[in-house]
N, C-alpha and C. Protein backbone atom coordinates (compact mmCIF):
# COMPACT_ATOMS: atom_id res chain seq x y z
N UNK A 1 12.33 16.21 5.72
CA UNK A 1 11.00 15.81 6.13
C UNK A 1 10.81 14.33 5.81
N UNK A 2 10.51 13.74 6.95
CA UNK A 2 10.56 12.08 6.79
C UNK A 2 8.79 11.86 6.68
N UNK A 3 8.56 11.50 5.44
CA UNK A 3 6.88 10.67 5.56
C UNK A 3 7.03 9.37 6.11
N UNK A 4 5.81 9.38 7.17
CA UNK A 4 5.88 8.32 7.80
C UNK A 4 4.33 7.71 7.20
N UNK A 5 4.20 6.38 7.29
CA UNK A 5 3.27 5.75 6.62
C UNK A 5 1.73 5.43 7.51
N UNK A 6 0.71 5.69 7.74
CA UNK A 6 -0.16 5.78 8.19
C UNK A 6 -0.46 4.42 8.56
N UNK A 7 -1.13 4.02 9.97
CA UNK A 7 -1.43 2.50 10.35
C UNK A 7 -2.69 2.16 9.54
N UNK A 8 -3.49 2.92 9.07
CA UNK A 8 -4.57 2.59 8.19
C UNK A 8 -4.14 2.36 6.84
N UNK A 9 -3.19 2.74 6.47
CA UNK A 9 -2.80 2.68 4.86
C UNK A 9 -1.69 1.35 4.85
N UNK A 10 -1.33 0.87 5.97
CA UNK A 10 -0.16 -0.04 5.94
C UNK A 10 -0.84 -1.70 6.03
N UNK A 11 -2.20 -1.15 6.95
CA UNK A 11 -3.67 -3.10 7.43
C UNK A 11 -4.04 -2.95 5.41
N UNK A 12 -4.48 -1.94 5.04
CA UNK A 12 -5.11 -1.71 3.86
C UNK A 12 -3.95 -2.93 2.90
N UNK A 13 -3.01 -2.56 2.84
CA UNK A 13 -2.15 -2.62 1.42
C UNK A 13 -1.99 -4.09 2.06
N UNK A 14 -1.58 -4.52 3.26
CA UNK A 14 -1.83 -5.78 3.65
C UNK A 14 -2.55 -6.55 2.65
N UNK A 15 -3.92 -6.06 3.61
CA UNK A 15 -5.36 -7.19 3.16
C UNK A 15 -5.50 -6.90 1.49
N UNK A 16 -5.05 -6.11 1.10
CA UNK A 16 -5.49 -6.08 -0.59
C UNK A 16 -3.93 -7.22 -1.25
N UNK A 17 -2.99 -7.72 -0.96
CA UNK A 17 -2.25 -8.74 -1.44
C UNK A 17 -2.29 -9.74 -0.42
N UNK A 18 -3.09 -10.14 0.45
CA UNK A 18 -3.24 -11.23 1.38
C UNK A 18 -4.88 -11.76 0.35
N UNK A 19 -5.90 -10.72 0.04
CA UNK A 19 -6.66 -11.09 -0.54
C UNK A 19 -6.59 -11.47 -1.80
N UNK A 20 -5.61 -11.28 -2.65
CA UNK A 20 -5.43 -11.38 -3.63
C UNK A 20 -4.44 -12.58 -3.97
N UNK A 21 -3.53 -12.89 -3.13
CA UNK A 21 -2.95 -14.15 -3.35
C UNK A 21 -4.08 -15.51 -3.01
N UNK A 22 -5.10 -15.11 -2.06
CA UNK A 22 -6.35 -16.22 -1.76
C UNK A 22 -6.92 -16.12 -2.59
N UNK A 23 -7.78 -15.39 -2.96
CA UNK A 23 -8.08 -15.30 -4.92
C UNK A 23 -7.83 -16.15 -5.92
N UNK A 24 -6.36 -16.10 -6.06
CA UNK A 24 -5.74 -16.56 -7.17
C UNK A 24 -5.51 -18.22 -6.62
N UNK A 25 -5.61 -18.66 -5.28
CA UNK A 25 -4.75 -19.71 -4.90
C UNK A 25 -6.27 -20.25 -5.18
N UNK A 26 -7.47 -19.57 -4.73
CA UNK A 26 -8.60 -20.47 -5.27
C UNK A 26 -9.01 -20.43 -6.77
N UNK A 27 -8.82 -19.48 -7.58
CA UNK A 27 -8.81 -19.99 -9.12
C UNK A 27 -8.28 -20.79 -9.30
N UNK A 28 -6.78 -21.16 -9.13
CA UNK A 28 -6.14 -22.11 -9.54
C UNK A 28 -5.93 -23.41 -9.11
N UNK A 29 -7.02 -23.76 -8.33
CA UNK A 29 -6.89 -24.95 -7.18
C UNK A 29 -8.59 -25.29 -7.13
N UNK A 30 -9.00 -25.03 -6.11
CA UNK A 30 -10.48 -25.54 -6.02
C UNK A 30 -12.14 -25.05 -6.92
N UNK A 31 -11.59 -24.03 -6.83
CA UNK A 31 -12.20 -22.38 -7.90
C UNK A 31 -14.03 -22.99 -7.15
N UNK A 32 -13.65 -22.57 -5.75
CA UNK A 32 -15.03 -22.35 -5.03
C UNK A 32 -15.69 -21.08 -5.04
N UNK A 33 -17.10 -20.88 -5.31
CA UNK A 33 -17.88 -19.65 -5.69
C UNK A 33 -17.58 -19.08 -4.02
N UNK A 34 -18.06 -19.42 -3.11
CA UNK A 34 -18.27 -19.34 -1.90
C UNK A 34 -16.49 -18.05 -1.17
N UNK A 35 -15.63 -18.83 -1.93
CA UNK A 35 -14.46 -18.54 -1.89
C UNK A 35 -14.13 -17.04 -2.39
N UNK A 36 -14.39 -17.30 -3.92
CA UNK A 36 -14.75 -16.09 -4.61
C UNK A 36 -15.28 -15.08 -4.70
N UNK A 37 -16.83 -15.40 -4.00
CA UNK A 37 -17.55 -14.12 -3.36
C UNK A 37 -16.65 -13.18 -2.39
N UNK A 38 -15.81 -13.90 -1.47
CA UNK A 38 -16.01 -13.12 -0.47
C UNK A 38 -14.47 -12.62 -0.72
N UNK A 39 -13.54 -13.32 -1.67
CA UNK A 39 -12.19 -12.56 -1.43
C UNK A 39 -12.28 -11.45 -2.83
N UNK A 40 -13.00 -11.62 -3.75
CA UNK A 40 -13.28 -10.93 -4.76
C UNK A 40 -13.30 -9.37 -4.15
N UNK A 41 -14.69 -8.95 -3.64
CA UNK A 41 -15.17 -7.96 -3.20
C UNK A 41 -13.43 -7.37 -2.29
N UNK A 42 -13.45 -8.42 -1.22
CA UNK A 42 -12.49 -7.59 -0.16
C UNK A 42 -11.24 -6.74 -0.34
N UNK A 43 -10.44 -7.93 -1.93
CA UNK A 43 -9.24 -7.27 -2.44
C UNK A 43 -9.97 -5.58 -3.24
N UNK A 44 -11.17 -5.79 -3.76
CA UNK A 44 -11.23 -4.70 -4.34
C UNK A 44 -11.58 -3.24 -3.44
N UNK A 45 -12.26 -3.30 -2.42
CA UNK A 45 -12.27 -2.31 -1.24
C UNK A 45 -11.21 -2.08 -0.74
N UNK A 46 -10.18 -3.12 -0.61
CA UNK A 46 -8.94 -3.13 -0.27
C UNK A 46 -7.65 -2.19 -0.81
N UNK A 47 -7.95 -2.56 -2.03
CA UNK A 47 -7.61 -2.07 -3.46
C UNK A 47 -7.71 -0.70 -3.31
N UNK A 48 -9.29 -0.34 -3.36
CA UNK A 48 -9.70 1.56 -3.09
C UNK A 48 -9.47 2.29 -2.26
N UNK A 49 -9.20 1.18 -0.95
CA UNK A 49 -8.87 2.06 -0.12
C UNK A 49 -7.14 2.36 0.03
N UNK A 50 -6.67 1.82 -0.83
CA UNK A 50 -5.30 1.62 -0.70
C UNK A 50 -5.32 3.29 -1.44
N UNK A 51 -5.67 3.54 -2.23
CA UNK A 51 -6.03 4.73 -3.80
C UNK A 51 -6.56 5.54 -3.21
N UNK A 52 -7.14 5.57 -2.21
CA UNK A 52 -7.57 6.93 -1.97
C UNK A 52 -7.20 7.60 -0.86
N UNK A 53 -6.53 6.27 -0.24
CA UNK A 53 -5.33 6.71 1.64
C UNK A 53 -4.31 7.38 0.78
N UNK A 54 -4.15 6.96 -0.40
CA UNK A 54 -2.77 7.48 -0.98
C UNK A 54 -2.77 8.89 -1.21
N UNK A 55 -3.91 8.99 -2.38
CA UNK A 55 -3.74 10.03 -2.81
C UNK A 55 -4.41 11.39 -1.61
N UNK A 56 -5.05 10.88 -0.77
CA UNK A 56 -5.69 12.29 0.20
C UNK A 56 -4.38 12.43 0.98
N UNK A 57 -3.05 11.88 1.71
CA UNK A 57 -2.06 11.85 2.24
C UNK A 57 -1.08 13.30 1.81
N UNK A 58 -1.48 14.14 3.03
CA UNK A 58 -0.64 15.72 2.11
C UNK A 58 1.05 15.20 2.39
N UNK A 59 1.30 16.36 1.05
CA UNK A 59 2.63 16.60 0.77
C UNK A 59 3.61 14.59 0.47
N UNK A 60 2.96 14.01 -0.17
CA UNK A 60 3.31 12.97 -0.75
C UNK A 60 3.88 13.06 -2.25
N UNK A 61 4.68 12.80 -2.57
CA UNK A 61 5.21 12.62 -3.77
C UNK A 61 3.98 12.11 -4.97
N UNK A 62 3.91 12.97 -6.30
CA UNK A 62 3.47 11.89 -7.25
C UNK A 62 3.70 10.57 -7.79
N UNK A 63 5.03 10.01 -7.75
CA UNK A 63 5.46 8.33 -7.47
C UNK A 63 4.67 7.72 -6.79
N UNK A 64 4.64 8.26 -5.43
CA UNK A 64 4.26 7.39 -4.26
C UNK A 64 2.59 6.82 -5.00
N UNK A 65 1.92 8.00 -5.17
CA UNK A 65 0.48 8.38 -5.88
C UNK A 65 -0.03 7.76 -6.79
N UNK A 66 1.08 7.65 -7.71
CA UNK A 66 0.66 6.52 -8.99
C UNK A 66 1.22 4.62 -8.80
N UNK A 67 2.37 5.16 -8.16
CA UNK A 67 2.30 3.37 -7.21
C UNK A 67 1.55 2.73 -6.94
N UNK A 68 0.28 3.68 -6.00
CA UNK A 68 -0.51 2.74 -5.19
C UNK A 68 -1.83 2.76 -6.40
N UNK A 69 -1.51 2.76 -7.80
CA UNK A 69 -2.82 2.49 -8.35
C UNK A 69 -2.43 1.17 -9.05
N UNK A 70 -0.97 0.48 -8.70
CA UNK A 70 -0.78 -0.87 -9.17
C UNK A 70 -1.47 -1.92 -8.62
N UNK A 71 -2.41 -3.16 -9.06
CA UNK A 71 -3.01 -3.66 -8.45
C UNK A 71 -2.19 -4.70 -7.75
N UNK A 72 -2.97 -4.97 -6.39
CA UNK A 72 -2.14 -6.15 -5.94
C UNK A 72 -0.92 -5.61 -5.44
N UNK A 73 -0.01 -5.13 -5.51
CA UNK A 73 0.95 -4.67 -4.97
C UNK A 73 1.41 -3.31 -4.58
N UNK A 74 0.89 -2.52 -4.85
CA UNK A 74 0.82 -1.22 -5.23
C UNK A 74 1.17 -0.90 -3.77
N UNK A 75 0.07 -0.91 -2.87
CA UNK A 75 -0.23 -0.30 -1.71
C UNK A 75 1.16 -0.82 -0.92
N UNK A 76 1.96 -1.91 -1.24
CA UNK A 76 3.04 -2.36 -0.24
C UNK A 76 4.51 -1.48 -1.24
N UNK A 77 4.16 -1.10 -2.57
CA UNK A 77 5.07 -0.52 -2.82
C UNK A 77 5.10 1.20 -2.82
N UNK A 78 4.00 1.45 -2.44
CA UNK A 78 3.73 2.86 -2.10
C UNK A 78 4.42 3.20 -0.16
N UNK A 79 4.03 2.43 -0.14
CA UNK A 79 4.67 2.38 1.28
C UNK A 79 6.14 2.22 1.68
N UNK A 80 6.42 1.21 0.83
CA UNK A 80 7.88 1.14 1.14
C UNK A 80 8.91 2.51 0.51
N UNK A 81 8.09 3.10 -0.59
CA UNK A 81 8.77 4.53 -0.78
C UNK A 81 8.35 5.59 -0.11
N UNK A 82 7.01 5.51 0.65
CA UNK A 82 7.17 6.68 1.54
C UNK A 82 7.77 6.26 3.16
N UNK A 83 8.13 5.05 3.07
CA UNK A 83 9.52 4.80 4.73
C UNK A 83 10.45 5.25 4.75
N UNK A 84 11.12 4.87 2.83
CA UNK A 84 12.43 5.36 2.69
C UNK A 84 12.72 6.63 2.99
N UNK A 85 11.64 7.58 2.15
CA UNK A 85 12.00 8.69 2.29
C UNK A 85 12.20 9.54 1.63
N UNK A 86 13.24 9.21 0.93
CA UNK A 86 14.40 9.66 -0.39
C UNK A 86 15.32 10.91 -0.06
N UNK A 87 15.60 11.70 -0.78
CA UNK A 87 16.80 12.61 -0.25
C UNK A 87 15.94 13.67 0.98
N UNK A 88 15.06 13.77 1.09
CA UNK A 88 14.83 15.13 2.16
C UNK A 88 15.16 14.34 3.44
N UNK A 89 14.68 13.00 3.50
CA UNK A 89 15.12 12.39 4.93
C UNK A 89 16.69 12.46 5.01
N UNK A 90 17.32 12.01 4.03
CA UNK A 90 19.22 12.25 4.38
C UNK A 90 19.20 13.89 4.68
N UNK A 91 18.81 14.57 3.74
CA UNK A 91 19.04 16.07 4.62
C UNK A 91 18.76 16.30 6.09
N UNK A 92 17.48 15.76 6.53
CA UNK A 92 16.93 15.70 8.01
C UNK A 92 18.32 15.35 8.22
N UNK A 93 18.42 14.35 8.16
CA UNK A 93 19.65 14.05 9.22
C UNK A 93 20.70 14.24 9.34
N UNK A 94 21.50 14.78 7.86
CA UNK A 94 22.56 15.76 8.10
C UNK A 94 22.67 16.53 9.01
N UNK A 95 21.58 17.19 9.26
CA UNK A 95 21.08 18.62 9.92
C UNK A 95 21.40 18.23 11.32
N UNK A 96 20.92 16.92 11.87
CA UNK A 96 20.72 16.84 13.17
C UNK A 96 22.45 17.13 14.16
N UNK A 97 22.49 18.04 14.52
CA UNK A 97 23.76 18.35 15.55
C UNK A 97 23.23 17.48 16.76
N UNK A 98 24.17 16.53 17.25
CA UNK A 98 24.71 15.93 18.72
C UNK A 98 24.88 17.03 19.81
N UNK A 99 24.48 16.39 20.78
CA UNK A 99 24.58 17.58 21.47
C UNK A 99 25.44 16.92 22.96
């Protein structure tokens, strides 16, 4: 059984480390309020929604589950372990006879 990764859970984990590297690039550089307001909030919706696509996602591994509660990266490393797969996808495809 291959988990495939949802198009809503894949924009999510995006915008929560696209928001979060703008964040940090404005703390450490201009540190505009204006800036801050608005990437503050977004990484953190971003963030929740990354946590809760995860965990409502049936028959997902607990790894995958506690991955996506890493901040900032989580959601791109939750994903990249449910593409892989892990051993049930190599079984899938053992299985598959040519025909």
């Amino acid at each position: 059984m291959h988990l495939c990764s949802p198009r809503h859970l894949r924009i999510a984990a995006h915008a929560e480390l696209i928001s979060l590297i703008a964040m940090l690039a404005n703390v450490f550089t201009v540190h505009l309020k204006s800036v801050s307001s608005l990437t503050g909030p977004t990484h953190g919706c971003a963030y929740l929604f990354v946590v809760f696509a995860t965990w409502r996602l049936p028959q997902v591994p607990a790894a995958v589950k506690v991955l996506a509660l890493v901040p900032g990266a989580g959601g791109l490393l939750a994903l990249r372990r449910l593409d892989r797969g892990g051993p049930a996808r190599a079984q899938a495809e053992e299985e598959v006879v040519p025909s």
